[in-house]
PDB file of N, CA and C in Angstrom:
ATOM      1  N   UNK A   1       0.994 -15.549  31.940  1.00  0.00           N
ATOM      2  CA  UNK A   1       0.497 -16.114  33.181  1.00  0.00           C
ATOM      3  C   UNK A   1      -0.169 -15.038  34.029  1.00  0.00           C
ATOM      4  N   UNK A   2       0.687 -13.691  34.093  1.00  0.00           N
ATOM      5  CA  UNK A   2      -0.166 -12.579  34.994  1.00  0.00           C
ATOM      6  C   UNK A   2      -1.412 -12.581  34.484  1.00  0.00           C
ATOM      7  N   UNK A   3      -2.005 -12.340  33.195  1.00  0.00           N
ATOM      8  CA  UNK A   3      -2.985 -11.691  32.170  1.00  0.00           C
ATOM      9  C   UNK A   3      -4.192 -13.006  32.482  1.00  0.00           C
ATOM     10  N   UNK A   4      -3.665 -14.405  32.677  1.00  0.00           N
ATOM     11  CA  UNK A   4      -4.240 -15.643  33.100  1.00  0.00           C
ATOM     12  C   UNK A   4      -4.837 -15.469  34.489  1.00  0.00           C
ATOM     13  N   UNK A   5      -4.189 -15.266  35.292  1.00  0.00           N
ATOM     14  CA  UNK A   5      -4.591 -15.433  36.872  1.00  0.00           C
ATOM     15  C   UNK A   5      -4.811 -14.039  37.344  1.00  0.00           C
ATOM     16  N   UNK A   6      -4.569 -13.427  36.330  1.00  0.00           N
ATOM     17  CA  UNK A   6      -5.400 -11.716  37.615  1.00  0.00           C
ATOM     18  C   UNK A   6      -6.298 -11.288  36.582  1.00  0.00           C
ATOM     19  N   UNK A   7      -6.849 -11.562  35.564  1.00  0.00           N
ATOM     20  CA  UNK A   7      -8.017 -11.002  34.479  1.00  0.00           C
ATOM     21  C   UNK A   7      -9.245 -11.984  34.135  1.00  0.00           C
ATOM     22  N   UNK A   8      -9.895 -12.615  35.116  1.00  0.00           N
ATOM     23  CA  UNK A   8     -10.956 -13.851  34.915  1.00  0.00           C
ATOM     24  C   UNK A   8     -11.884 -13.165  34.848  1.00  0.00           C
ATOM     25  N   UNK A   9     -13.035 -12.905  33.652  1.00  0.00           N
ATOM     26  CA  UNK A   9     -13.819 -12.601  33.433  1.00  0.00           C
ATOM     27  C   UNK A   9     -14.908 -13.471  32.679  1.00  0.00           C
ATOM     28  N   UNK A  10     -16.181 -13.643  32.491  1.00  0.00           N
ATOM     29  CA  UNK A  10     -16.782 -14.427  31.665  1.00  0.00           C
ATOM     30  C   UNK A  10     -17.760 -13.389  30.377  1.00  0.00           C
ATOM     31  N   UNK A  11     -17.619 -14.229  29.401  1.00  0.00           N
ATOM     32  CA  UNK A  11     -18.633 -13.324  28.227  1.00  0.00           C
ATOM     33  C   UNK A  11     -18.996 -14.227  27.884  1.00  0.00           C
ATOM     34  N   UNK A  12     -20.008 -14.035  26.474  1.00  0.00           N
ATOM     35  CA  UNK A  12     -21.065 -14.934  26.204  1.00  0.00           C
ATOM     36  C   UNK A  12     -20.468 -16.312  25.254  1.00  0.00           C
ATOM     37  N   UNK A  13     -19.110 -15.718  24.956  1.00  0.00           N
ATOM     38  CA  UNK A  13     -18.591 -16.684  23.956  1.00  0.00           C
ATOM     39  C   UNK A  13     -17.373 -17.164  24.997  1.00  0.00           C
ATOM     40  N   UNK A  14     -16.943 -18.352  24.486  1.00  0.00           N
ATOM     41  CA  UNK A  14     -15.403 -19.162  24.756  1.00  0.00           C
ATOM     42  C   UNK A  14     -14.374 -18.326  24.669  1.00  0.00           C
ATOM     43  N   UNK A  15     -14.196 -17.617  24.882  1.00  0.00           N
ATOM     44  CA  UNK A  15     -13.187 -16.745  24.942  1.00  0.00           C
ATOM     45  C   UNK A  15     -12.315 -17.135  26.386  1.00  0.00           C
ATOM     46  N   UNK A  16     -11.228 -17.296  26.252  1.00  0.00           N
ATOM     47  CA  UNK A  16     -10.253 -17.844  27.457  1.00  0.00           C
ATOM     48  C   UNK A  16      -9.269 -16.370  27.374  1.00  0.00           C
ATOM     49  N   UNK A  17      -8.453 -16.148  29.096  1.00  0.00           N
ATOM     50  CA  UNK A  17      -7.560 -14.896  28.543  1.00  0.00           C
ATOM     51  C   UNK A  17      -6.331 -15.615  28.111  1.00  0.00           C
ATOM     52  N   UNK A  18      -6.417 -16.830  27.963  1.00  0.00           N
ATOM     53  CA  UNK A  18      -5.073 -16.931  26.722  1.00  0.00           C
ATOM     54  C   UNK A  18      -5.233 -16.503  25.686  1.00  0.00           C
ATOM     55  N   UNK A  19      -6.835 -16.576  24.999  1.00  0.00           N
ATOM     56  CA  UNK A  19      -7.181 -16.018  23.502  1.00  0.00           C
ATOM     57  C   UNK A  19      -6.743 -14.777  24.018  1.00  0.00           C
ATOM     58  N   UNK A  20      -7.088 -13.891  24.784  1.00  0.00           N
ATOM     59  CA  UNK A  20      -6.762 -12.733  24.798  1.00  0.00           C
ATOM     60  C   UNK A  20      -5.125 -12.034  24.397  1.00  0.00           C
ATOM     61  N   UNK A  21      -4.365 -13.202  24.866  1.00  0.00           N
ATOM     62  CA  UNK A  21      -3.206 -12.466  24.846  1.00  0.00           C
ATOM     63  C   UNK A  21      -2.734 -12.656  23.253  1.00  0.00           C
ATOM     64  N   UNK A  22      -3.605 -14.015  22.835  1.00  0.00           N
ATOM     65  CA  UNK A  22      -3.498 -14.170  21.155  1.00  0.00           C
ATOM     66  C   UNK A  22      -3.484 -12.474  20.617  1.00  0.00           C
ATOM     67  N   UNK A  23      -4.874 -11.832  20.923  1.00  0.00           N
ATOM     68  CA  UNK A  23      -5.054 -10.623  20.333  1.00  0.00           C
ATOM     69  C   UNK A  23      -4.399  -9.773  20.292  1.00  0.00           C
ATOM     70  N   UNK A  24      -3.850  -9.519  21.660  1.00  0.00           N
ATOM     71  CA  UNK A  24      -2.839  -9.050  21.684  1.00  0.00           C
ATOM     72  C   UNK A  24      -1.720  -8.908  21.404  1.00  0.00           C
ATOM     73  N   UNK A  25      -0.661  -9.903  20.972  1.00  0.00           N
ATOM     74  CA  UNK A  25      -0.067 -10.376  20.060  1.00  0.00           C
ATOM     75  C   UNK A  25      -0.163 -10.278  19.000  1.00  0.00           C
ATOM     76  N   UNK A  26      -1.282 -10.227  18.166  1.00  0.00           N
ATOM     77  CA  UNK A  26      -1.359 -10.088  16.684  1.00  0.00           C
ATOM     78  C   UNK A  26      -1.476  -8.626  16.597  1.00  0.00           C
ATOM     79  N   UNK A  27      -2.319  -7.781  17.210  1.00  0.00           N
ATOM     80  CA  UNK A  27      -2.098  -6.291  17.380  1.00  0.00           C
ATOM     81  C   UNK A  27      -0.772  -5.846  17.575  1.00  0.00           C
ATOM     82  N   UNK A  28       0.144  -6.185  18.341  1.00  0.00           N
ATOM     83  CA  UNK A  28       1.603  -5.861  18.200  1.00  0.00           C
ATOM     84  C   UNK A  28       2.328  -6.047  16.826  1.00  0.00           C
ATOM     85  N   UNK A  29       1.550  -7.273  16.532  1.00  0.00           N
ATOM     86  CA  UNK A  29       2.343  -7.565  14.947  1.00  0.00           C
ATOM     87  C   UNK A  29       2.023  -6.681  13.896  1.00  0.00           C
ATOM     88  N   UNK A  30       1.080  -6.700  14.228  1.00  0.00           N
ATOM     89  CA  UNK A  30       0.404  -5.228  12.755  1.00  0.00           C
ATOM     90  C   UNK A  30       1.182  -4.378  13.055  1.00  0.00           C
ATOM     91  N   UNK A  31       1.767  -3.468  14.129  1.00  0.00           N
ATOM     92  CA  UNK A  31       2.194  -2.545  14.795  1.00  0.00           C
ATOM     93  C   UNK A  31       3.521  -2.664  14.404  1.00  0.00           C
ATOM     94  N   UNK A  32       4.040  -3.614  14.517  1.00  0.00           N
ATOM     95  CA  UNK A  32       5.875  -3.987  14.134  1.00  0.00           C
ATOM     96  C   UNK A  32       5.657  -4.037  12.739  1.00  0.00           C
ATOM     97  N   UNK A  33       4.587  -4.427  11.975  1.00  0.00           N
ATOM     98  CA  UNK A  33       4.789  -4.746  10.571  1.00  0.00           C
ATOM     99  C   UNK A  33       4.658  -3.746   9.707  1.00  0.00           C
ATOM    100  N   UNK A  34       4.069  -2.763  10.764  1.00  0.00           N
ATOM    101  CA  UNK A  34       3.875  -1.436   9.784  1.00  0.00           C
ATOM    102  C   UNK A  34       5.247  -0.282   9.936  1.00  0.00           C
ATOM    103  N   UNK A  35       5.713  -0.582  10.615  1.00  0.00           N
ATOM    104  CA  UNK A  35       6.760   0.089  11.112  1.00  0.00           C
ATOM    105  C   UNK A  35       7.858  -0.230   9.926  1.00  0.00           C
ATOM    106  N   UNK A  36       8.297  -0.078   8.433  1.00  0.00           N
ATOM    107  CA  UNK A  36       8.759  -0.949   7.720  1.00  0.00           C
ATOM    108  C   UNK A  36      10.549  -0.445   8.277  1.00  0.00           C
ATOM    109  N   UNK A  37      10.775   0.342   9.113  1.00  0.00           N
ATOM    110  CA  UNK A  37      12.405   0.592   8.934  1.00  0.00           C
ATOM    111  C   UNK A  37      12.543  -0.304   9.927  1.00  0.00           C
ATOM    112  N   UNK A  38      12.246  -1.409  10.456  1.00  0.00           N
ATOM    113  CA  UNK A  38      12.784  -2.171  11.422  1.00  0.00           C
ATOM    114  C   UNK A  38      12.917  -3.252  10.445  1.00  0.00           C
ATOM    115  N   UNK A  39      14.733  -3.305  10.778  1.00  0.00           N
ATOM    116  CA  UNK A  39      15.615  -4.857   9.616  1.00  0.00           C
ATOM    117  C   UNK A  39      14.758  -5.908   9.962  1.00  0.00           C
ATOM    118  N   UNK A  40      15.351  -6.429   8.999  1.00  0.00           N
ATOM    119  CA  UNK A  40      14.285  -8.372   8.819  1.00  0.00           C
ATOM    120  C   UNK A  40      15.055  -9.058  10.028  1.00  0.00           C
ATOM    121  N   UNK A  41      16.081  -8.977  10.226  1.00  0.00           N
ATOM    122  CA  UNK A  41      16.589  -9.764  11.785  1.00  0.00           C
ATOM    123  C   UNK A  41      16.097  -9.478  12.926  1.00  0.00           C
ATOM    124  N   UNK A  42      15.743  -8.140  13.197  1.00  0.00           N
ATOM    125  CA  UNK A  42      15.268  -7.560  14.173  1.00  0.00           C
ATOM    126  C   UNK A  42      13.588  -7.738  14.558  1.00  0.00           C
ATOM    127  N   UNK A  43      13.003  -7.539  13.255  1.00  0.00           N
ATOM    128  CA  UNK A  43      11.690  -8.560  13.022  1.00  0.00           C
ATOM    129  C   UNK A  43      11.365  -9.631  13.282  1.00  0.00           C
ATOM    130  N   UNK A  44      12.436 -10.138  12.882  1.00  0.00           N
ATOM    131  CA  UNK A  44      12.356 -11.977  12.985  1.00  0.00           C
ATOM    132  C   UNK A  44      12.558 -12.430  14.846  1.00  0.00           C
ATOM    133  N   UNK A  45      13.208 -11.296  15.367  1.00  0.00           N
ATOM    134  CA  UNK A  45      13.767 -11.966  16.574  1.00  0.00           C
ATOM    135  C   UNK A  45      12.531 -11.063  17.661  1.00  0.00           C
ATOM    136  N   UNK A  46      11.767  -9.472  17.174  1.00  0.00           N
ATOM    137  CA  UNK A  46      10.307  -9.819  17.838  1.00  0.00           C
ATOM    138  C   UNK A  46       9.172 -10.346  17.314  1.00  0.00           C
ATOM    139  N   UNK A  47       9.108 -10.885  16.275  1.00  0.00           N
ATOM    140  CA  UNK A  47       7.782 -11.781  15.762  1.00  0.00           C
ATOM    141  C   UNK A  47       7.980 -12.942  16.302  1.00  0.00           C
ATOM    142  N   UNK A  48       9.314 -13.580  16.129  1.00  0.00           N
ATOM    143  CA  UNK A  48       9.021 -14.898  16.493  1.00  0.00           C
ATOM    144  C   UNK A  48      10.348 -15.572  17.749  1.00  0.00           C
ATOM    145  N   UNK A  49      10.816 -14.611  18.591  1.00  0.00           N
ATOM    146  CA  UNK A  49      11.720 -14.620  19.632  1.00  0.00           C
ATOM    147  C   UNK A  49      10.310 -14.087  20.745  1.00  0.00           C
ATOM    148  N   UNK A  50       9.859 -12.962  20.766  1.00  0.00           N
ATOM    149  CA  UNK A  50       8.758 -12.173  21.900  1.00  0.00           C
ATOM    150  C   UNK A  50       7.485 -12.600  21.648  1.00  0.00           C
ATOM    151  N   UNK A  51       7.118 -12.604  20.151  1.00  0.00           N
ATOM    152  CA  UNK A  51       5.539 -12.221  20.488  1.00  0.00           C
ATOM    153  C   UNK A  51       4.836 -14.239  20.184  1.00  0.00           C
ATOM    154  N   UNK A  52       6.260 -14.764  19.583  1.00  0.00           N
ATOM    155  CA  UNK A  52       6.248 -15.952  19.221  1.00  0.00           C
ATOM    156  C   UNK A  52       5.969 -16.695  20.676  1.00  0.00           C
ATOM    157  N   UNK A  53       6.690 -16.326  21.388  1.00  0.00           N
ATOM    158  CA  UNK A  53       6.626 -16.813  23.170  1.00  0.00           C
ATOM    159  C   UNK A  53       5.563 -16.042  23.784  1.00  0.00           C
ATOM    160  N   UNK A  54       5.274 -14.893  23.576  1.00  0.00           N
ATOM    161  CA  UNK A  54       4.080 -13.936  24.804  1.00  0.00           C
ATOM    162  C   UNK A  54       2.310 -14.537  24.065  1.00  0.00           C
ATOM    163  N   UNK A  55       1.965 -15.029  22.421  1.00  0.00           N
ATOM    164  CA  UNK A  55       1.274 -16.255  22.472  1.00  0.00           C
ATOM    165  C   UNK A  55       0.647 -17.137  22.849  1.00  0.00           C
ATOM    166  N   UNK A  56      -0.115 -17.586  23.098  1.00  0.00           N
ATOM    167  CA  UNK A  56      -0.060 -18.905  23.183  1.00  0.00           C
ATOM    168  C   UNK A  56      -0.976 -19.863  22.693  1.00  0.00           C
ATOM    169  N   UNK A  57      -0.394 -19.891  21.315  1.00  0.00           N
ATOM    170  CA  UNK A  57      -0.619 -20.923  20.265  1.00  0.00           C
ATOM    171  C   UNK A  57      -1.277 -22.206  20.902  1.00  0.00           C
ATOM    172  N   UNK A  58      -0.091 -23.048  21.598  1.00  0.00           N
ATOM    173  CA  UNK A  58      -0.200 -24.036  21.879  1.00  0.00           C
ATOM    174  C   UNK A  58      -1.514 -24.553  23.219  1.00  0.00           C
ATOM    175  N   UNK A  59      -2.055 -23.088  24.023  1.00  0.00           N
ATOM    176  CA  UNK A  59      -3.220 -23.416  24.663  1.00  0.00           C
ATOM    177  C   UNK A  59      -4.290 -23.087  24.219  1.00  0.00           C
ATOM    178  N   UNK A  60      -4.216 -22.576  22.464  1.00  0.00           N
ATOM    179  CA  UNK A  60      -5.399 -22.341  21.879  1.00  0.00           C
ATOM    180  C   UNK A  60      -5.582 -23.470  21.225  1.00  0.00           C
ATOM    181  N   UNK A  61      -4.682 -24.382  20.801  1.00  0.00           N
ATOM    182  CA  UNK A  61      -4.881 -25.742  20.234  1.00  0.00           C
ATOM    183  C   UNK A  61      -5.714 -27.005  21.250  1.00  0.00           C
ATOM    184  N   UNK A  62      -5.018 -26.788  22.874  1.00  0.00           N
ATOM    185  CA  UNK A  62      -5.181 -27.397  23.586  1.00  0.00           C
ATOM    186  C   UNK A  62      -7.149 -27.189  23.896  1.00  0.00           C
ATOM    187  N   UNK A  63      -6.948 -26.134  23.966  1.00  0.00           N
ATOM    188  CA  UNK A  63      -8.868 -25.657  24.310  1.00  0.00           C
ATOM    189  C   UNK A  63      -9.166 -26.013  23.009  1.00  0.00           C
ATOM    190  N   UNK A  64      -8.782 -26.274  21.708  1.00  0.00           N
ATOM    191  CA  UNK A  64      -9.494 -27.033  20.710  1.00  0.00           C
ATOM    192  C   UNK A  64      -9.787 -28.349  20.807  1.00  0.00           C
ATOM    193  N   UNK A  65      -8.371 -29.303  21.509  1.00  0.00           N
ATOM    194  CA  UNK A  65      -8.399 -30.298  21.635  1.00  0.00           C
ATOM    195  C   UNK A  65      -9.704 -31.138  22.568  1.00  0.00           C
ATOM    196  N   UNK A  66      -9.815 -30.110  24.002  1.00  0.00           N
ATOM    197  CA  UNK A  66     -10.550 -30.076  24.656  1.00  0.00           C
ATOM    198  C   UNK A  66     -12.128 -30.237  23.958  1.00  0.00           C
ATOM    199  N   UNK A  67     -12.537 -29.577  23.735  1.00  0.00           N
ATOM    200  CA  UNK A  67     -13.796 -29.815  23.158  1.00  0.00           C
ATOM    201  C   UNK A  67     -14.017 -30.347  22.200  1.00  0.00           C
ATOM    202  N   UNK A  68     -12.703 -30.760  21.546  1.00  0.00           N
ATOM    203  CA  UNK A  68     -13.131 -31.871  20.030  1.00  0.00           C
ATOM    204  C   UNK A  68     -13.183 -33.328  21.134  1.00  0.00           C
ATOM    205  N   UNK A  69     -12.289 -33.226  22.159  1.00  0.00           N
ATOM    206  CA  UNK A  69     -12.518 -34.565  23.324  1.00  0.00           C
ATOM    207  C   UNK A  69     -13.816 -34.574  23.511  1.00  0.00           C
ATOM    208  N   UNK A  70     -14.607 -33.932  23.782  1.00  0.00           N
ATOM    209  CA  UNK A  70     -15.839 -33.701  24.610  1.00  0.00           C
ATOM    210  C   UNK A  70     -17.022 -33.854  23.819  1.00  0.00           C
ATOM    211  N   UNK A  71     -16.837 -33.430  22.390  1.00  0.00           N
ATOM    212  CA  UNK A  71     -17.746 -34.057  21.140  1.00  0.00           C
ATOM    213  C   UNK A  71     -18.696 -32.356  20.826  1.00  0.00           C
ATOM    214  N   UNK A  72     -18.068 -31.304  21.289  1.00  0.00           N
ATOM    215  CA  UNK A  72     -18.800 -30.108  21.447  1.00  0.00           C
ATOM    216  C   UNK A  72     -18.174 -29.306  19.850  1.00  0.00           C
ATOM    217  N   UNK A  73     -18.847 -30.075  18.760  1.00  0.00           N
ATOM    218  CA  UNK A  73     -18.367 -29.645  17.205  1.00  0.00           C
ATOM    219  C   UNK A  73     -18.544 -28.283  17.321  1.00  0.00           C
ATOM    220  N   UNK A  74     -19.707 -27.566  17.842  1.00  0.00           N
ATOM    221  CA  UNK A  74     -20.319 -26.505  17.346  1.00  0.00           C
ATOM    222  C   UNK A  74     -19.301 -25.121  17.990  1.00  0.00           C
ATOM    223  N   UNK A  75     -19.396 -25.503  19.379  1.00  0.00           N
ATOM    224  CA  UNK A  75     -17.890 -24.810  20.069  1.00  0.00           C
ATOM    225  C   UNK A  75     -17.068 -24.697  19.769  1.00  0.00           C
ATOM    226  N   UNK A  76     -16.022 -25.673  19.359  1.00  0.00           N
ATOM    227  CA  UNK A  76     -14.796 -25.861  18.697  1.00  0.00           C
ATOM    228  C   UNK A  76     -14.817 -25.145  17.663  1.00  0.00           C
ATOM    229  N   UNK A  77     -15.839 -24.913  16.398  1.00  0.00           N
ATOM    230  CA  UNK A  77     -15.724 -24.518  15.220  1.00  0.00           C
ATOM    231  C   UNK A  77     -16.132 -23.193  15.301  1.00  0.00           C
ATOM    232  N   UNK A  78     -16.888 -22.569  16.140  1.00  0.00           N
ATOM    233  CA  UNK A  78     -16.920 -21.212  16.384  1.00  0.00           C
ATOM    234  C   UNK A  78     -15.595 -20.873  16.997  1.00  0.00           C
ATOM    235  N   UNK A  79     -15.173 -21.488  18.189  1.00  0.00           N
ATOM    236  CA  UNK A  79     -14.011 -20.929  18.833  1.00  0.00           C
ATOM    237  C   UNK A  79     -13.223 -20.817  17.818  1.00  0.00           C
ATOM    238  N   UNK A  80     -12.735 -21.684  17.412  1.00  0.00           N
ATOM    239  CA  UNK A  80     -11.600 -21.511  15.649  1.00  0.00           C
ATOM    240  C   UNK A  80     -11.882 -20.594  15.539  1.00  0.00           C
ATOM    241  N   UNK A  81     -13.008 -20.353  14.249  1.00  0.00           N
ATOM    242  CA  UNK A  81     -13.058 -19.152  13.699  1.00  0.00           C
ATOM    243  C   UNK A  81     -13.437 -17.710  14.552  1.00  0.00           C
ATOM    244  N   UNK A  82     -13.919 -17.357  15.690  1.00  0.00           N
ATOM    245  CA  UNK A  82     -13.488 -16.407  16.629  1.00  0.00           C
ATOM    246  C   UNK A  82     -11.843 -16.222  16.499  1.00  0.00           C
ATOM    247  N   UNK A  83     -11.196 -16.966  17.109  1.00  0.00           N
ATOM    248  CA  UNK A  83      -9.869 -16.489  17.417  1.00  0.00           C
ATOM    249  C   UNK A  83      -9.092 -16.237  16.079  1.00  0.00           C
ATOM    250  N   UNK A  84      -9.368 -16.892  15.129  1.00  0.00           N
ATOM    251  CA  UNK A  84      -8.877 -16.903  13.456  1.00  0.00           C
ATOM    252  C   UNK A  84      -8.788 -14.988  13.458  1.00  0.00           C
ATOM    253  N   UNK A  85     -10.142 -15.058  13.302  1.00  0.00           N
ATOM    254  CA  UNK A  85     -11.072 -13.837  12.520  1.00  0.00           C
ATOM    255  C   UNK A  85     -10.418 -12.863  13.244  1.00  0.00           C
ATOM    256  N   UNK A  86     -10.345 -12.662  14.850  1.00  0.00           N
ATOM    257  CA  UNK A  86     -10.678 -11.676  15.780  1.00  0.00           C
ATOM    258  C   UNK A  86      -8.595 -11.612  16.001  1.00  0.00           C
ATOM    259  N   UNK A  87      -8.142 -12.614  15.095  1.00  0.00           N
ATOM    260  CA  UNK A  87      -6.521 -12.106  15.841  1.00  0.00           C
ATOM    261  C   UNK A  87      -5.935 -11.336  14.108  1.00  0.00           C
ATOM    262  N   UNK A  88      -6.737 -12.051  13.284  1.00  0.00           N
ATOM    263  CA  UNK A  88      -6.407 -10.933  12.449  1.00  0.00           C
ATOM    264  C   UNK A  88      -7.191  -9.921  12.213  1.00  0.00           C
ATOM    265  N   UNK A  89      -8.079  -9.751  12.879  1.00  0.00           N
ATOM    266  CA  UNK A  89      -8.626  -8.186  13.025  1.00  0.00           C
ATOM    267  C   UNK A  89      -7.791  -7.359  13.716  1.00  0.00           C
ATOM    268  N   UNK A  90      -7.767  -8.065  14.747  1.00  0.00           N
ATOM    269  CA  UNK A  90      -6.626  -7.304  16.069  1.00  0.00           C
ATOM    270  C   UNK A  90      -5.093  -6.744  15.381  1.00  0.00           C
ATOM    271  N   UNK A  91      -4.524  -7.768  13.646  1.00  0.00           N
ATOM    272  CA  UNK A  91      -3.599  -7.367  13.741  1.00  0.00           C
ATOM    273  C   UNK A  91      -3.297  -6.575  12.379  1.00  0.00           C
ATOM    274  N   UNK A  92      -4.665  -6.514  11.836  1.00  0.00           N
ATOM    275  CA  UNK A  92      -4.976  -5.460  10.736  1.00  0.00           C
ATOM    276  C   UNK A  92      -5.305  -3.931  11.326  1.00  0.00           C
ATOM    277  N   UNK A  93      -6.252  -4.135  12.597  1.00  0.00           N
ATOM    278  CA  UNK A  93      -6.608  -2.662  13.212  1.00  0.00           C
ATOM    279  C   UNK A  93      -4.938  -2.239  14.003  1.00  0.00           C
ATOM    280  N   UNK A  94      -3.882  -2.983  14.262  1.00  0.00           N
ATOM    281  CA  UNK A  94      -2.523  -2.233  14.798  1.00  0.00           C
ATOM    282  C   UNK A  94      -2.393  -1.765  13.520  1.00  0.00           C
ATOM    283  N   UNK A  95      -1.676  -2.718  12.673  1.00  0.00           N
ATOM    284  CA  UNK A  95      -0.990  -2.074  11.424  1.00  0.00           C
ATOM    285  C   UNK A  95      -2.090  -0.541  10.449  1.00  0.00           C
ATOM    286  N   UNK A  96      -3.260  -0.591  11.209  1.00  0.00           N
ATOM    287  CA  UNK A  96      -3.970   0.603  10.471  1.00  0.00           C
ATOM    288  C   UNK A  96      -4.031   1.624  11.210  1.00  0.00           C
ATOM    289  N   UNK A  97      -3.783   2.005  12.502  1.00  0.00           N
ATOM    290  CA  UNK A  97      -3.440   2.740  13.615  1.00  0.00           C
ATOM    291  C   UNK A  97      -1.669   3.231  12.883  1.00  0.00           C
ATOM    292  N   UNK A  98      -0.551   2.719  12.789  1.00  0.00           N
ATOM    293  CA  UNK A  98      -0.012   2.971  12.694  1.00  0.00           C
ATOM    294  C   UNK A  98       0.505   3.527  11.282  1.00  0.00           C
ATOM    295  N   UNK A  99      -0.203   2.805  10.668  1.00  0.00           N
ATOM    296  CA  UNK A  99      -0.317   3.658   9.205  1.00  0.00           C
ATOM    297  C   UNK A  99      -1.210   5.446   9.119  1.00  0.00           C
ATOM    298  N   UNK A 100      -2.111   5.371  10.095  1.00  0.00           N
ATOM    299  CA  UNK A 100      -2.590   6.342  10.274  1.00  0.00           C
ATOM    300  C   UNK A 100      -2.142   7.231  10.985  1.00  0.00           C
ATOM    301  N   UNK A 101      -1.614   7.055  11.495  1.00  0.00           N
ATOM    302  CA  UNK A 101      -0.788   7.742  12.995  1.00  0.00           C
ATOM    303  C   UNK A 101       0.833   8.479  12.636  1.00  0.00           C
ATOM    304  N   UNK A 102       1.197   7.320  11.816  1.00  0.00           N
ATOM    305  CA  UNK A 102       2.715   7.693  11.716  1.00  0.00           C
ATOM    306  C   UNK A 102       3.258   8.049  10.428  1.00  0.00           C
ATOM    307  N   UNK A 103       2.109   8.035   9.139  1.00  0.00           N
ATOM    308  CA  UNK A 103       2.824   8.160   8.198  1.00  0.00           C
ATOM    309  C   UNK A 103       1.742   9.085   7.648  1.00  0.00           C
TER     310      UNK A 103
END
């Protein structure tokens, strides 16, 4: 919600700062995933306890929903694949930072 109401910026694409915090999120995950001495419980409870909640899945569906309402195919199907592409970039470039960095 902070990252929502104090970071309003516009660019040329649909980009909302909820996508943003998507990115962010998936960059943490590369980051935890590369880290391999952290147990599978402990994983499980920040992949999908923290970063599962700090997310938000469910208003990237909603801004899909939105413009599949509105009949705007071409939007919708770029926005998809933007946020697809760009959250696993975000969470291939953590896990390659930290492979580089720490090992």
């Amino acid at each position: 919600m902070f990252l929502q109401n104090n970071f309003k910026f516009e660019t040329g694409f649909y980009i909302q700062n909820t996508t943003l915090v998507n990115f962010l999120a998936s960059f943490f995950l590369g980051i935890f995933l590369a880290f391999n001495q952290i147990n599978n419980y402990l994983f499980l409870l920040i992949y999908a306890g923290f970063l599962g909640s700090f997310s938000t899945f469910s208003s990237f569906i909603y801004h899909l929903f939105i413009l599949f309402k509105q009949r705007k195919y071409t939007k919708l199907f770029f926005h998809y694949l933007e946020v697809i592409c760009i959250s696993f970039l975000s969470f291939y470039f953590g896990k390659y930072l930290v492979e580089i960095f720490f090992q």
